[in-house]
N, C-alpha and C. Protein backbone atom coordinates (compact mmCIF):
# COMPACT_ATOMS: atom_id res chain seq x y z
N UNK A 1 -66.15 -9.48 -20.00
CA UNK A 1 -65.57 -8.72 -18.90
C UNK A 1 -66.41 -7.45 -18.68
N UNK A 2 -66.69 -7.34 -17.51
CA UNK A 2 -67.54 -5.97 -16.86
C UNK A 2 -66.77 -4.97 -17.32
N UNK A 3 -67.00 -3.66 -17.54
CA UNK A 3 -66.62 -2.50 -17.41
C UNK A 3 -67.41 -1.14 -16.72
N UNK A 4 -66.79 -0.70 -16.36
CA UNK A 4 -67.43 0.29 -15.02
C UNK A 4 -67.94 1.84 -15.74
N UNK A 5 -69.28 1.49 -15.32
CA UNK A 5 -70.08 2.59 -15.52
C UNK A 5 -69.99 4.11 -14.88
N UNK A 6 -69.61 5.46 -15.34
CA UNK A 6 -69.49 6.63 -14.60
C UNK A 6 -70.85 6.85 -14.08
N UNK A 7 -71.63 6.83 -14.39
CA UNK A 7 -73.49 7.08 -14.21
C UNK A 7 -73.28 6.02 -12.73
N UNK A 8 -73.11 5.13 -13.42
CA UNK A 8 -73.47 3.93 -12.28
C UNK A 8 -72.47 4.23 -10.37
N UNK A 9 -71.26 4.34 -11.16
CA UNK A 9 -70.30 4.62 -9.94
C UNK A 9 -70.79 6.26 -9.05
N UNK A 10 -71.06 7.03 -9.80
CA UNK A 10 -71.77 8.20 -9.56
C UNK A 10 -72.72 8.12 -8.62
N UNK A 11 -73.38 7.12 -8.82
CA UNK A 11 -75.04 7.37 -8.05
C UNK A 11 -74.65 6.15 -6.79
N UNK A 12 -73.80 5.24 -7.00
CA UNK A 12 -73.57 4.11 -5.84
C UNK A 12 -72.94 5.53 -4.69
N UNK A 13 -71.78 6.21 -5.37
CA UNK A 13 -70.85 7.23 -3.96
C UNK A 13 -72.00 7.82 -3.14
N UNK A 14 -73.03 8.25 -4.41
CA UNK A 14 -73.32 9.77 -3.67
C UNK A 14 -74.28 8.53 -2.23
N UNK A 15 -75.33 7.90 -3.21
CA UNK A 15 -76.04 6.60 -2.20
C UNK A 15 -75.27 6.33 -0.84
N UNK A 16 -74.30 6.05 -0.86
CA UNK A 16 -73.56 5.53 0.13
C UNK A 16 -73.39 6.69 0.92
N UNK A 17 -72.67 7.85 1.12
CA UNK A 17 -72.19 8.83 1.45
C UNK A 17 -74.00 9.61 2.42
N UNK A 18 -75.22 9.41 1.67
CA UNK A 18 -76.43 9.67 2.07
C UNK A 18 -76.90 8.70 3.49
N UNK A 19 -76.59 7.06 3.18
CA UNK A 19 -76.60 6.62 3.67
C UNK A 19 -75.33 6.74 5.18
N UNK A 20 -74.32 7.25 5.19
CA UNK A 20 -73.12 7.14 6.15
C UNK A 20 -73.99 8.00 6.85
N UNK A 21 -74.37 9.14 6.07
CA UNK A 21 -74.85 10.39 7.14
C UNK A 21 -76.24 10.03 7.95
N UNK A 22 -76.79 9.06 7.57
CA UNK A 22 -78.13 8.83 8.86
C UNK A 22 -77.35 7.93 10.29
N UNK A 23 -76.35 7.71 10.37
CA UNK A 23 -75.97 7.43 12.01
C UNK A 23 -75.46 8.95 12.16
N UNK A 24 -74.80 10.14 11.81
CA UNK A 24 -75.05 10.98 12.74
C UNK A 24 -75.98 11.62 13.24
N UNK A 25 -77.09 11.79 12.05
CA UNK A 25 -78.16 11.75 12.45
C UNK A 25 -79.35 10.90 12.97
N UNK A 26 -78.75 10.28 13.16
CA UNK A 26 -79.66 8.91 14.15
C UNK A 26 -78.70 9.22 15.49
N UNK A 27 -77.30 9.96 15.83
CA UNK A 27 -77.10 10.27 16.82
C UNK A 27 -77.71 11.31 17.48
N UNK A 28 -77.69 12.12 16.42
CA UNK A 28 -78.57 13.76 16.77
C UNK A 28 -80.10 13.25 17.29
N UNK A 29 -80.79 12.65 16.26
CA UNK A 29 -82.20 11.97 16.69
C UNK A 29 -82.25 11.35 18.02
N UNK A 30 -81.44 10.58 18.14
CA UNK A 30 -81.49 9.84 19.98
C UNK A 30 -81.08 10.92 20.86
N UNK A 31 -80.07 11.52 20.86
CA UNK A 31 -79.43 13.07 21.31
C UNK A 31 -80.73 13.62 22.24
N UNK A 32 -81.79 13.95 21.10
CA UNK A 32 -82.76 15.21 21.54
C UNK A 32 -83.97 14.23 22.24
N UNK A 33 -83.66 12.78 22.18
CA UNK A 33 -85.07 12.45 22.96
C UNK A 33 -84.50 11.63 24.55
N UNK A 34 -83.27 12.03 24.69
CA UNK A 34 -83.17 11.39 25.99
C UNK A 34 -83.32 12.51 27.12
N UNK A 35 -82.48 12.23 28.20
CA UNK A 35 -82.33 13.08 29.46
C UNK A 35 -81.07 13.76 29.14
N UNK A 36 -80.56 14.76 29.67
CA UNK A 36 -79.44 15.86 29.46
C UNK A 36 -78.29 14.82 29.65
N UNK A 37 -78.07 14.12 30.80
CA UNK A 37 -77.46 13.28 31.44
C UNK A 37 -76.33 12.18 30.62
N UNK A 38 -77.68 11.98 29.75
CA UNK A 38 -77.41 10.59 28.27
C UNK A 38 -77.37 11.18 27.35
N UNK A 39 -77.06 12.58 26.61
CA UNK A 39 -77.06 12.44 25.52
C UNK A 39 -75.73 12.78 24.86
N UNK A 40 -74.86 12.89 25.40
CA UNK A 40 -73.42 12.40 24.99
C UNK A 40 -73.19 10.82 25.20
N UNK A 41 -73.18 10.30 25.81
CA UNK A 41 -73.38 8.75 25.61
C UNK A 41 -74.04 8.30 24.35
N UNK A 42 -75.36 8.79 24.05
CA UNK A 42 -76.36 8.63 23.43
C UNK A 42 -75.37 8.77 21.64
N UNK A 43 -74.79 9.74 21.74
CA UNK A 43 -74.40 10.74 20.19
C UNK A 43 -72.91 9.55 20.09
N UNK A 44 -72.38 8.93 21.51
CA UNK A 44 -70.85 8.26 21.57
C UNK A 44 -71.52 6.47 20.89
N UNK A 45 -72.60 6.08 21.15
CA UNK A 45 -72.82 5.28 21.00
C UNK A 45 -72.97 5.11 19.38
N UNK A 46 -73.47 6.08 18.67
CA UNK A 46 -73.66 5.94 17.44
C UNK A 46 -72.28 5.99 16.73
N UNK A 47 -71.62 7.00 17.21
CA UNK A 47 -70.03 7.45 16.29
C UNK A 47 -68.80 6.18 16.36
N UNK A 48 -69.31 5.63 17.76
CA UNK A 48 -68.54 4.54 17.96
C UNK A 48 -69.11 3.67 16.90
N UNK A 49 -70.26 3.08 17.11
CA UNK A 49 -70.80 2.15 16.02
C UNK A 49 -70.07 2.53 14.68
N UNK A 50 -70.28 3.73 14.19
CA UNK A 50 -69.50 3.93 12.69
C UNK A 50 -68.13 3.15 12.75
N UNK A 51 -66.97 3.71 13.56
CA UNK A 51 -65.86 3.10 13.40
C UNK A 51 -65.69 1.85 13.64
N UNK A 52 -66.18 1.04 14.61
CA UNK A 52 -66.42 -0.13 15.08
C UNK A 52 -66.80 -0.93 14.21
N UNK A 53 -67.67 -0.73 13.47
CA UNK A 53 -68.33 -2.05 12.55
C UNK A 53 -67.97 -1.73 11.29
N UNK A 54 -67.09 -0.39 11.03
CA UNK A 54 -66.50 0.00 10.10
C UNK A 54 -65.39 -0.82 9.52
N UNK A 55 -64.77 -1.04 10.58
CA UNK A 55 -63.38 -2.01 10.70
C UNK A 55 -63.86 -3.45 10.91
N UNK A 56 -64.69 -3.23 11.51
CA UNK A 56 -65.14 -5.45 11.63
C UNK A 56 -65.59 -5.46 10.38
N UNK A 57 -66.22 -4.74 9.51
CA UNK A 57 -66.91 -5.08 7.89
C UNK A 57 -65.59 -5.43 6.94
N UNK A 58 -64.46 -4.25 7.26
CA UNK A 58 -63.47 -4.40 6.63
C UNK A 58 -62.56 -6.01 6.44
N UNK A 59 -62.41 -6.20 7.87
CA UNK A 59 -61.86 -7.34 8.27
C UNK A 59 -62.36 -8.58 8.00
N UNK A 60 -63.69 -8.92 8.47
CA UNK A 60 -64.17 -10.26 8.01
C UNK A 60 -65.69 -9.64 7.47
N UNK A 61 -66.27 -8.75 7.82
CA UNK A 61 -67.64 -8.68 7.80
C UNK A 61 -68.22 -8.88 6.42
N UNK A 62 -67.54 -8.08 5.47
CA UNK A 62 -67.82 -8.21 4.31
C UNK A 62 -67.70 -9.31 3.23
N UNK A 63 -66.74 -10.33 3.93
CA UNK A 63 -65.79 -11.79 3.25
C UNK A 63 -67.17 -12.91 4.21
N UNK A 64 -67.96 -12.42 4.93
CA UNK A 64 -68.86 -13.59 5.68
C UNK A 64 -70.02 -13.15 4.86
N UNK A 65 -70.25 -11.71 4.53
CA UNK A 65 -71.43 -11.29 3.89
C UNK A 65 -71.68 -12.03 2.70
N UNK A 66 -70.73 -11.96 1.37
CA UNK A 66 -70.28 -11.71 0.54
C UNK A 66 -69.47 -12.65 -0.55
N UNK A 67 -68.60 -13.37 0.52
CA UNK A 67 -68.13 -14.40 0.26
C UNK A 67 -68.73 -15.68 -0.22
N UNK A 68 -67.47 -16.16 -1.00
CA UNK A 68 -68.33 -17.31 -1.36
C UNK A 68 -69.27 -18.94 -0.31
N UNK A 69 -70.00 -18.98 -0.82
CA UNK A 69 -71.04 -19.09 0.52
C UNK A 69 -70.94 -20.52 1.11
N UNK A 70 -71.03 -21.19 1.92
CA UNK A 70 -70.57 -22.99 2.53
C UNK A 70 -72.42 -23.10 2.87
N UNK A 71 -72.79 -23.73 1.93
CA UNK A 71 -74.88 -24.30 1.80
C UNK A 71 -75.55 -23.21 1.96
N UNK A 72 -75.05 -22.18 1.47
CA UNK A 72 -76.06 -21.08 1.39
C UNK A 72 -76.37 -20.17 2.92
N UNK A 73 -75.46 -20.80 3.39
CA UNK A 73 -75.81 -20.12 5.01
C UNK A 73 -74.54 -19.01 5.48
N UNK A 74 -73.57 -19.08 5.01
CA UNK A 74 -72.18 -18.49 5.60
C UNK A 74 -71.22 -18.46 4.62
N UNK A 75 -70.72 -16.85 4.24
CA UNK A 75 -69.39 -16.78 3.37
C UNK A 75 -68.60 -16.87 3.60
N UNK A 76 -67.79 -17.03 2.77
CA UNK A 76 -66.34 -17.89 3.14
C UNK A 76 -65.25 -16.88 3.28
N UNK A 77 -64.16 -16.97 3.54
CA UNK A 77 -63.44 -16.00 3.59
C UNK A 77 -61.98 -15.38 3.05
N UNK A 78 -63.17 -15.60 1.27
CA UNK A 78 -62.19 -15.61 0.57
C UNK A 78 -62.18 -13.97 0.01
N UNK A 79 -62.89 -12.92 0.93
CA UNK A 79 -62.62 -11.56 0.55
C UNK A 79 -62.01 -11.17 2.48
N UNK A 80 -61.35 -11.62 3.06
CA UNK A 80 -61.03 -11.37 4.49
C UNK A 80 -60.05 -10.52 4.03
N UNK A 81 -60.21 -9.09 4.95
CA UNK A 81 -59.74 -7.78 4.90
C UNK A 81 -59.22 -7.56 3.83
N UNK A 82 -60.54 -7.37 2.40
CA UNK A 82 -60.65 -6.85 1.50
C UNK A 82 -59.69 -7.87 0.44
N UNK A 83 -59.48 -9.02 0.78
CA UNK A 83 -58.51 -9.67 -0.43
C UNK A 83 -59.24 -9.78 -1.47
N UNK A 84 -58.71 -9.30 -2.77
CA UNK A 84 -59.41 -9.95 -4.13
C UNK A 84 -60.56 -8.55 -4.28
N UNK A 85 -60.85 -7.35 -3.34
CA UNK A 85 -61.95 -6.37 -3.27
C UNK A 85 -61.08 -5.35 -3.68
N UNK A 86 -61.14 -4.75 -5.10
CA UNK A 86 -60.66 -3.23 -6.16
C UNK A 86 -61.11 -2.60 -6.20
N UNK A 87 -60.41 -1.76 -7.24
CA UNK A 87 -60.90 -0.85 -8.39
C UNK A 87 -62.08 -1.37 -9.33
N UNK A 88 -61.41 -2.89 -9.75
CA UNK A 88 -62.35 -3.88 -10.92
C UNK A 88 -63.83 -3.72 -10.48
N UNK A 89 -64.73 -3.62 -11.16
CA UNK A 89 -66.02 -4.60 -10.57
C UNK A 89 -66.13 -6.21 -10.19
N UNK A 90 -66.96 -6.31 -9.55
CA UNK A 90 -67.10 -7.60 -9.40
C UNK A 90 -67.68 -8.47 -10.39
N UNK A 91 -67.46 -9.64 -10.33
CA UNK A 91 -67.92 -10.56 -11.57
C UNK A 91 -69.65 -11.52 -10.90
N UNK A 92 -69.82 -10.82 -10.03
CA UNK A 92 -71.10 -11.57 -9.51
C UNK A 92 -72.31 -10.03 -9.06
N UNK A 93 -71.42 -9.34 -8.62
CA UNK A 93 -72.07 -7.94 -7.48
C UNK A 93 -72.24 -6.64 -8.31
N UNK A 94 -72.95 -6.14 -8.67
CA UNK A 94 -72.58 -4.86 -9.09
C UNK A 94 -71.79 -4.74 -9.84
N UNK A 95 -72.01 -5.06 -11.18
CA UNK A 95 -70.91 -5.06 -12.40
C UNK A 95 -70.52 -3.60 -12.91
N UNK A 96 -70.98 -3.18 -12.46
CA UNK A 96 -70.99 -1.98 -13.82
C UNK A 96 -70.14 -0.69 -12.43
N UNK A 97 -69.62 -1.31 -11.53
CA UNK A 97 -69.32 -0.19 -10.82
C UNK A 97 -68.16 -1.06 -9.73
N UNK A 98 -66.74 -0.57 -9.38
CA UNK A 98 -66.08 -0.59 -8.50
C UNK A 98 -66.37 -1.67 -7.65
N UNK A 99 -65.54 -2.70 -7.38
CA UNK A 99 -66.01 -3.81 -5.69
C UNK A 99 -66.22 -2.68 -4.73
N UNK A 100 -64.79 -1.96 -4.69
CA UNK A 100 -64.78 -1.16 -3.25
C UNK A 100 -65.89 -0.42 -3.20
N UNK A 101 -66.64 0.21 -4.13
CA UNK A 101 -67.93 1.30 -4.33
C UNK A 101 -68.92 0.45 -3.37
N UNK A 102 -69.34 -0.84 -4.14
CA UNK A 102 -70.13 -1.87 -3.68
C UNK A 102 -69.53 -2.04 -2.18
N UNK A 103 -68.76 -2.66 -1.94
CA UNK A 103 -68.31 -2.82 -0.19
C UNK A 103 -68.79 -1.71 0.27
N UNK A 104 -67.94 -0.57 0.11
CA UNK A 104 -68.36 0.48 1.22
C UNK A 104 -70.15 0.52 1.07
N UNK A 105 -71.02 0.67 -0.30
CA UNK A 105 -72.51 1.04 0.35
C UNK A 105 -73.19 -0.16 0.92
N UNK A 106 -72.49 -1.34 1.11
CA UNK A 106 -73.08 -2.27 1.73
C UNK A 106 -72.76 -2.37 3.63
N UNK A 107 -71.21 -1.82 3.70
CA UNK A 107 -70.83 -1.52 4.78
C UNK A 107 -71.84 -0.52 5.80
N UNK A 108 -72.37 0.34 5.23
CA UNK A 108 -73.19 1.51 5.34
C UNK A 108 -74.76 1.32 6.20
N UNK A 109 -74.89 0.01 5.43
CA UNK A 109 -76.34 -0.55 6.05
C UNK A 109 -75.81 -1.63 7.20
N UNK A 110 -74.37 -2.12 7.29
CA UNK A 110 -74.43 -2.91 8.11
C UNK A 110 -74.26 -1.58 9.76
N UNK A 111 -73.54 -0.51 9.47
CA UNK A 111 -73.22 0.49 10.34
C UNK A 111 -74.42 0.94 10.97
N UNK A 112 -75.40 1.04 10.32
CA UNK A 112 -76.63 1.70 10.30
C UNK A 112 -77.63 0.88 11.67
N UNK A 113 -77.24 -0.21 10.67
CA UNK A 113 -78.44 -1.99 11.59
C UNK A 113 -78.15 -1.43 13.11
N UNK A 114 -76.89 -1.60 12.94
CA UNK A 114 -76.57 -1.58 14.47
C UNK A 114 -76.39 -0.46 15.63
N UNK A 115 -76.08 1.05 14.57
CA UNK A 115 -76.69 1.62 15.26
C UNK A 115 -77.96 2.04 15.66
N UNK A 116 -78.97 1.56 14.96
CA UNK A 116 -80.46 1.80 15.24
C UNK A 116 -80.68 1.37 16.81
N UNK A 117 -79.82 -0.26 17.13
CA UNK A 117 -80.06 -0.91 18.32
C UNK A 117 -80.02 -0.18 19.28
N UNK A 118 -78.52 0.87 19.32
CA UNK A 118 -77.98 1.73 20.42
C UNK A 118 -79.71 2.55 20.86
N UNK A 119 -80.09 3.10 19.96
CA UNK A 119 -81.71 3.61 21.27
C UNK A 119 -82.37 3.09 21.90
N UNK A 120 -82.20 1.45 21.87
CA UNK A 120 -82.82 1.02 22.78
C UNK A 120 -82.52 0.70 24.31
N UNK A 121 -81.05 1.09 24.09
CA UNK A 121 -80.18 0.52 25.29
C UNK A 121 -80.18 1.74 25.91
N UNK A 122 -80.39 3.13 25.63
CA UNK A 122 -79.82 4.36 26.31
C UNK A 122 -80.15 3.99 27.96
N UNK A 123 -79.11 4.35 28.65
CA UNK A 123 -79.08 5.09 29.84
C UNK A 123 -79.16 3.33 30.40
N UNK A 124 -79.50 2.37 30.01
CA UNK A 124 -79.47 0.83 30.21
C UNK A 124 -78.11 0.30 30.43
N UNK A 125 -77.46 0.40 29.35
CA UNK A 125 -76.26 -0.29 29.45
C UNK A 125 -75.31 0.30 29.59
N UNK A 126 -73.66 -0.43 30.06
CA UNK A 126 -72.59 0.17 30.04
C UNK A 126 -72.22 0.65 28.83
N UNK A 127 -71.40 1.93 28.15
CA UNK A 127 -70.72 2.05 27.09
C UNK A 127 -69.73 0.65 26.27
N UNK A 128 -68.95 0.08 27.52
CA UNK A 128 -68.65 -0.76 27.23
C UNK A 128 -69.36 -2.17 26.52
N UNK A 129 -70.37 -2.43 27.64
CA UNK A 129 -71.21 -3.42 27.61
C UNK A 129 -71.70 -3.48 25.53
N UNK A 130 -72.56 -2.14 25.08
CA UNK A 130 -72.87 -1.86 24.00
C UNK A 130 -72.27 -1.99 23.04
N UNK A 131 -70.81 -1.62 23.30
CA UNK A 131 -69.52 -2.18 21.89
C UNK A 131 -69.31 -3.80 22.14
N UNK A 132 -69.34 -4.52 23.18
CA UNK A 132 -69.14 -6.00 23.11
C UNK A 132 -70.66 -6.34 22.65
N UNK A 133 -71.90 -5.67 22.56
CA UNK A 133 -73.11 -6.44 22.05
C UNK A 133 -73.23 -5.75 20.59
N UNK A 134 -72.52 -4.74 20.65
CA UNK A 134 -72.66 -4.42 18.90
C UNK A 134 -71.83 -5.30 18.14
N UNK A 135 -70.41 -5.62 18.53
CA UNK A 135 -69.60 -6.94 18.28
C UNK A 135 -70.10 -8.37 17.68
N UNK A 136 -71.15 -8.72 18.90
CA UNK A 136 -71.37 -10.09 18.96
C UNK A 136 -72.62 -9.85 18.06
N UNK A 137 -73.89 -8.43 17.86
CA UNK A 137 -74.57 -8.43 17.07
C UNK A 137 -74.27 -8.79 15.37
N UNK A 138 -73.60 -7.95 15.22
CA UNK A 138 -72.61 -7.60 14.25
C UNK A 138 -72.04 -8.92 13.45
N UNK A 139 -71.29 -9.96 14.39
CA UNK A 139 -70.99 -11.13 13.93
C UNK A 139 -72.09 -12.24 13.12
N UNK A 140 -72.85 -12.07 14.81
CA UNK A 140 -73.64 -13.59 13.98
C UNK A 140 -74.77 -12.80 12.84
N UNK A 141 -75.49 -11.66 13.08
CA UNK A 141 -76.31 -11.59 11.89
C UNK A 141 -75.41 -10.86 10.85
C-alpha cells in the first residue's frame, strides 16, 4: 500500500498552483498584444477557459484521461466526476501523493492547452463561438 509523501505532496501543490497562474498570465500576455477594442475579450477568453475546462476535467475529462483505458485509445469512465478520486494516492499515478493533488496538476495543463488556442482566434471569433470550440477541443483531444 502507497503512503503519501509530505516532500512529494508539497512540490505537486506548489507545481500546480505555478502552473494555474500562466492562463492569467497568458491572459495578460494576449491583453497587451491586441487592439484596445479586444483586449477584454482577449483576458474573458482565457478566465473563461479556466472555469470551463475546469468543470469538463472534473466531470468526465479526467475519467477519459485517466481512466481505465478500452485498446489503449480511450478511458473509461470509471473516475466520472471524480468517483473513486481522494485523499488516498493512486495505485497506478503518483503514489506517493494525493489522487486529488494528481487530478488537479493534470487539470492545469489541460486548462492551459486550451487556453493557448484562444490567441489565435482574437478579434476572429464569437465569444460564444470559442467556448463551443474550446468544448469540442477539449473533448476529443
Amino acid at each position: 500500500m502507497s503512503t503519501i509523501n509530505a516532500g512529494d505532496t508539497a512540490w505537486m501543490l506548489v507545481s500546480t498552483a505555478l502552473v494555474m497562474l500562466m492562463t492569467p498570465g497568458l491572459a495578460f500576455f494576449y491583453g497587451g498584444m491586441v487592439v484596445r477594442k479586444n483586449t477584454l475579450s482577449t483576458i474573458m477568453m482565457s478566465f473563461m477557459t479556466l472555469g470551463l475546462i475546469g468543470i469538463l476535467w472534473v466531470v468526465y475529462g479526467y475519467s477519459l484521461s485517466f481512466g481505465n483505458d478500452f485498446g489503449g485509445i480511450i478511458g473509461g469512465l470509471n473516475f466520472l466526476g471524480l468517483n473513486n478520486v481522494g485523499q488516498e494516492p493512486s495505485t497506478i499515478y503518483a503514489t506517493s501523493i494525493p489522487h486529488l493533488a494528481f487530478m488537479a496538476f493534470q487539470m492545469m495543463f489541460a486548462i492551459i492547452t486550451v487556453a493557448l488556442i484562444t490567441g489565435a482566434v482574437i478579434g476572429r471569433m464569437k465569444f460564444s463561438s470559442v467556448l463551443v470550440f474550446a468544448v469540442i477541443w477539449f473533448t476529443i483531444v
